[in-house]
N, C-alpha and C. Protein backbone atom coordinates (compact mmCIF):
# COMPACT_ATOMS: atom_id res chain seq x y z
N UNK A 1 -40.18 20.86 -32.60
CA UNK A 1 -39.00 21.51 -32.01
C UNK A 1 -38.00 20.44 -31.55
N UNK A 2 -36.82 20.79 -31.92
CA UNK A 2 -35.63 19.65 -31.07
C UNK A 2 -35.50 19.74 -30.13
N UNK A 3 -35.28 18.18 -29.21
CA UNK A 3 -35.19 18.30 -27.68
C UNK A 3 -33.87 18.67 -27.47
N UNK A 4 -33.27 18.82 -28.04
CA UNK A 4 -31.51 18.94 -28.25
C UNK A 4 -31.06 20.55 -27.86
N UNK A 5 -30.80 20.74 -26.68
CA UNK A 5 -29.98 22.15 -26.54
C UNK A 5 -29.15 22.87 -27.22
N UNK A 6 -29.14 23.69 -27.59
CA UNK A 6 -28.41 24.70 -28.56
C UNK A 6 -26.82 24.21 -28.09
N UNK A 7 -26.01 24.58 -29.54
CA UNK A 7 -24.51 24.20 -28.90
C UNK A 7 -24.23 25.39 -28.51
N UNK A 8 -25.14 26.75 -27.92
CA UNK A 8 -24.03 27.44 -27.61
C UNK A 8 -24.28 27.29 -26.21
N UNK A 9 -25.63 26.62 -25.70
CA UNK A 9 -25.60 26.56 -24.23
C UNK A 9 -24.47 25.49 -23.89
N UNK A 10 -24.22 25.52 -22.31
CA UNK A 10 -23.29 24.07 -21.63
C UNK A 10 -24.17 23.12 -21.63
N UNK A 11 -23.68 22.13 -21.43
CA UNK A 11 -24.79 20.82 -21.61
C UNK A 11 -24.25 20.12 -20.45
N UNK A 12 -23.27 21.11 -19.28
CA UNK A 12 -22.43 20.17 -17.80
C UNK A 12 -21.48 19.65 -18.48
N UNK A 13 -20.89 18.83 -17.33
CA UNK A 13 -19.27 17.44 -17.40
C UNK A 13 -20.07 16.45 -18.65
N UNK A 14 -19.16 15.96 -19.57
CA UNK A 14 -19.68 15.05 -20.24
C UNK A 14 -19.28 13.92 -19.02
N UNK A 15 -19.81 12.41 -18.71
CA UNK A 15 -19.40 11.26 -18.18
C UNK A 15 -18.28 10.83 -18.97
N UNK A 16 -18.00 11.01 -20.08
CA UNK A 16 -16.91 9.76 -20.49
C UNK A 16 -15.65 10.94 -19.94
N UNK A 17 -15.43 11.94 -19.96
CA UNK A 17 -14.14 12.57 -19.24
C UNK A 17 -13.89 12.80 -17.67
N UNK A 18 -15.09 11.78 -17.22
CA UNK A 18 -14.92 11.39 -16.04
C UNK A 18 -14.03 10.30 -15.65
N UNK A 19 -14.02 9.24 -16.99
CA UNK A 19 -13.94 8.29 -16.82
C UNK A 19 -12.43 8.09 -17.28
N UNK A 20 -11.51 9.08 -17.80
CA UNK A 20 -10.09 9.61 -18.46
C UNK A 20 -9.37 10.04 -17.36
N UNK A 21 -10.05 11.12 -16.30
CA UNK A 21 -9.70 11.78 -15.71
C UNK A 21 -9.49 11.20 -14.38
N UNK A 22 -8.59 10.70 -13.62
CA UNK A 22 -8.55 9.91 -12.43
C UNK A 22 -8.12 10.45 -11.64
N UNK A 23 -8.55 10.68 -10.25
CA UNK A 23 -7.84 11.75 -8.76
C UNK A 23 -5.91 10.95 -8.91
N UNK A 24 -5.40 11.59 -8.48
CA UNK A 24 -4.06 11.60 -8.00
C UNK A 24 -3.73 10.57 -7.18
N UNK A 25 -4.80 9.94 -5.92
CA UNK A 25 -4.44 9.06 -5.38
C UNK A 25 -4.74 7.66 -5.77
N UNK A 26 -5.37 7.43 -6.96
CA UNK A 26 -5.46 6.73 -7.59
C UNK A 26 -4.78 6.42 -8.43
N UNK A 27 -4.50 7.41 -9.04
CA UNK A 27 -2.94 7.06 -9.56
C UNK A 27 -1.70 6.70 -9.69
N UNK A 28 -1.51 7.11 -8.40
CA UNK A 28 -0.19 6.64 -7.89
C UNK A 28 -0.47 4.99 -6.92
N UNK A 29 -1.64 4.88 -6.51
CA UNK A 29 -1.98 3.55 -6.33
C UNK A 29 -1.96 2.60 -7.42
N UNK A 30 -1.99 2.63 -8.74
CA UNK A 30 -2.45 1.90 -9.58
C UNK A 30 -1.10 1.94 -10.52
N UNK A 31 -0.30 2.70 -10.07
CA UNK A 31 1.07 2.88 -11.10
C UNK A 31 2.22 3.19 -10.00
N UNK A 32 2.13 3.82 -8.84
CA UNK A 32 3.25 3.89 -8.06
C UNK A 32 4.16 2.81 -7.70
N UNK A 33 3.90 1.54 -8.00
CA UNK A 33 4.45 0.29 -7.19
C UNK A 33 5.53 0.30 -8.55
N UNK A 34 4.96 0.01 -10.01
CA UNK A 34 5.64 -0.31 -10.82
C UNK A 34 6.59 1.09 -11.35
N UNK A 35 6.30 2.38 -10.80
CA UNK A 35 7.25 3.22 -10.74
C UNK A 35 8.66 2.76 -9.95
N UNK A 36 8.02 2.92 -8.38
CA UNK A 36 9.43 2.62 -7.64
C UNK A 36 9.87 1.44 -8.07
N UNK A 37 9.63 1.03 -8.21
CA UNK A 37 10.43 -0.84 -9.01
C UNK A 37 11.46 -0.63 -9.75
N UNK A 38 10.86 0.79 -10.60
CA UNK A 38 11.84 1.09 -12.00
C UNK A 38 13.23 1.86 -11.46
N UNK A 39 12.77 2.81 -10.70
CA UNK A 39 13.61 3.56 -9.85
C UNK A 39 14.70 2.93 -8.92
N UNK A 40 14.13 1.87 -8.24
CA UNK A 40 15.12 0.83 -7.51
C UNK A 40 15.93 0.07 -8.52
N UNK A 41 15.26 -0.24 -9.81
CA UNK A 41 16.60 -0.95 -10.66
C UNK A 41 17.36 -0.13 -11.26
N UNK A 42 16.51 0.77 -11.50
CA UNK A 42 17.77 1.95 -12.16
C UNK A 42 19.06 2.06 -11.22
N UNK A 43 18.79 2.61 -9.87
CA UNK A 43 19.44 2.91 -9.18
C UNK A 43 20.62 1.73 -9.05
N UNK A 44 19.78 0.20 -8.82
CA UNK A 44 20.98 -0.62 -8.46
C UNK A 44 22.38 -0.75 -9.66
N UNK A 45 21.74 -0.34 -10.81
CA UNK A 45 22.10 -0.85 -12.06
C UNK A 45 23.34 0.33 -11.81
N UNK A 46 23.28 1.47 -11.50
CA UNK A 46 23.78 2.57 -11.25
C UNK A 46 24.69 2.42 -10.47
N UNK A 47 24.63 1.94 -9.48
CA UNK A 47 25.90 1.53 -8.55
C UNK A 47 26.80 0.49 -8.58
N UNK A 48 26.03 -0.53 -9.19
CA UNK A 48 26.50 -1.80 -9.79
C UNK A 48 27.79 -1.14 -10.93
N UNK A 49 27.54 -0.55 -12.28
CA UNK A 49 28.41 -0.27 -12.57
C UNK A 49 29.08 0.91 -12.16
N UNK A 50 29.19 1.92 -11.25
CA UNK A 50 30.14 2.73 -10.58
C UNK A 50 31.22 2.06 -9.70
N UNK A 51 30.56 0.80 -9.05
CA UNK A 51 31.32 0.35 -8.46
C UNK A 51 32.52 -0.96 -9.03
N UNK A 52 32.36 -0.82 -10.30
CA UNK A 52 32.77 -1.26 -10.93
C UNK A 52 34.19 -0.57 -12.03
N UNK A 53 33.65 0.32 -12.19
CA UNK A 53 34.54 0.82 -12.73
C UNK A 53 35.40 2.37 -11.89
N UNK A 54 35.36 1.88 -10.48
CA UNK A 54 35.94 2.44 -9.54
C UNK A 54 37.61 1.28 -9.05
């Protein structure tokens, strides 16, 4: 007999879509810095030329 569970039972969370799937505050820890960075140059870049062609 196979030790292998039927595919129609669940077999649980696989681990590797544990490992895809990251909480929210981790996320924004690990990518938030180089977000606002982008956001602050956008912005300067933004005023830089408004105030320019004011």
């Amino acid at each position: 007999m196979p030790s292998d569970p039927p595919d129609h039972e669940p077999t649980g969370p696989d681990p590797s879509d544990e490992r895809r799937t990251e909480p929210p505050s981790l996320f924004w820890r690990s990518r938030g810095y180089w977000l606002l960075l982008l956001v602050a140059a956008v912005v300067a870049l933004g005023l830089t030329f408004a105030s320019r062609l004011q």
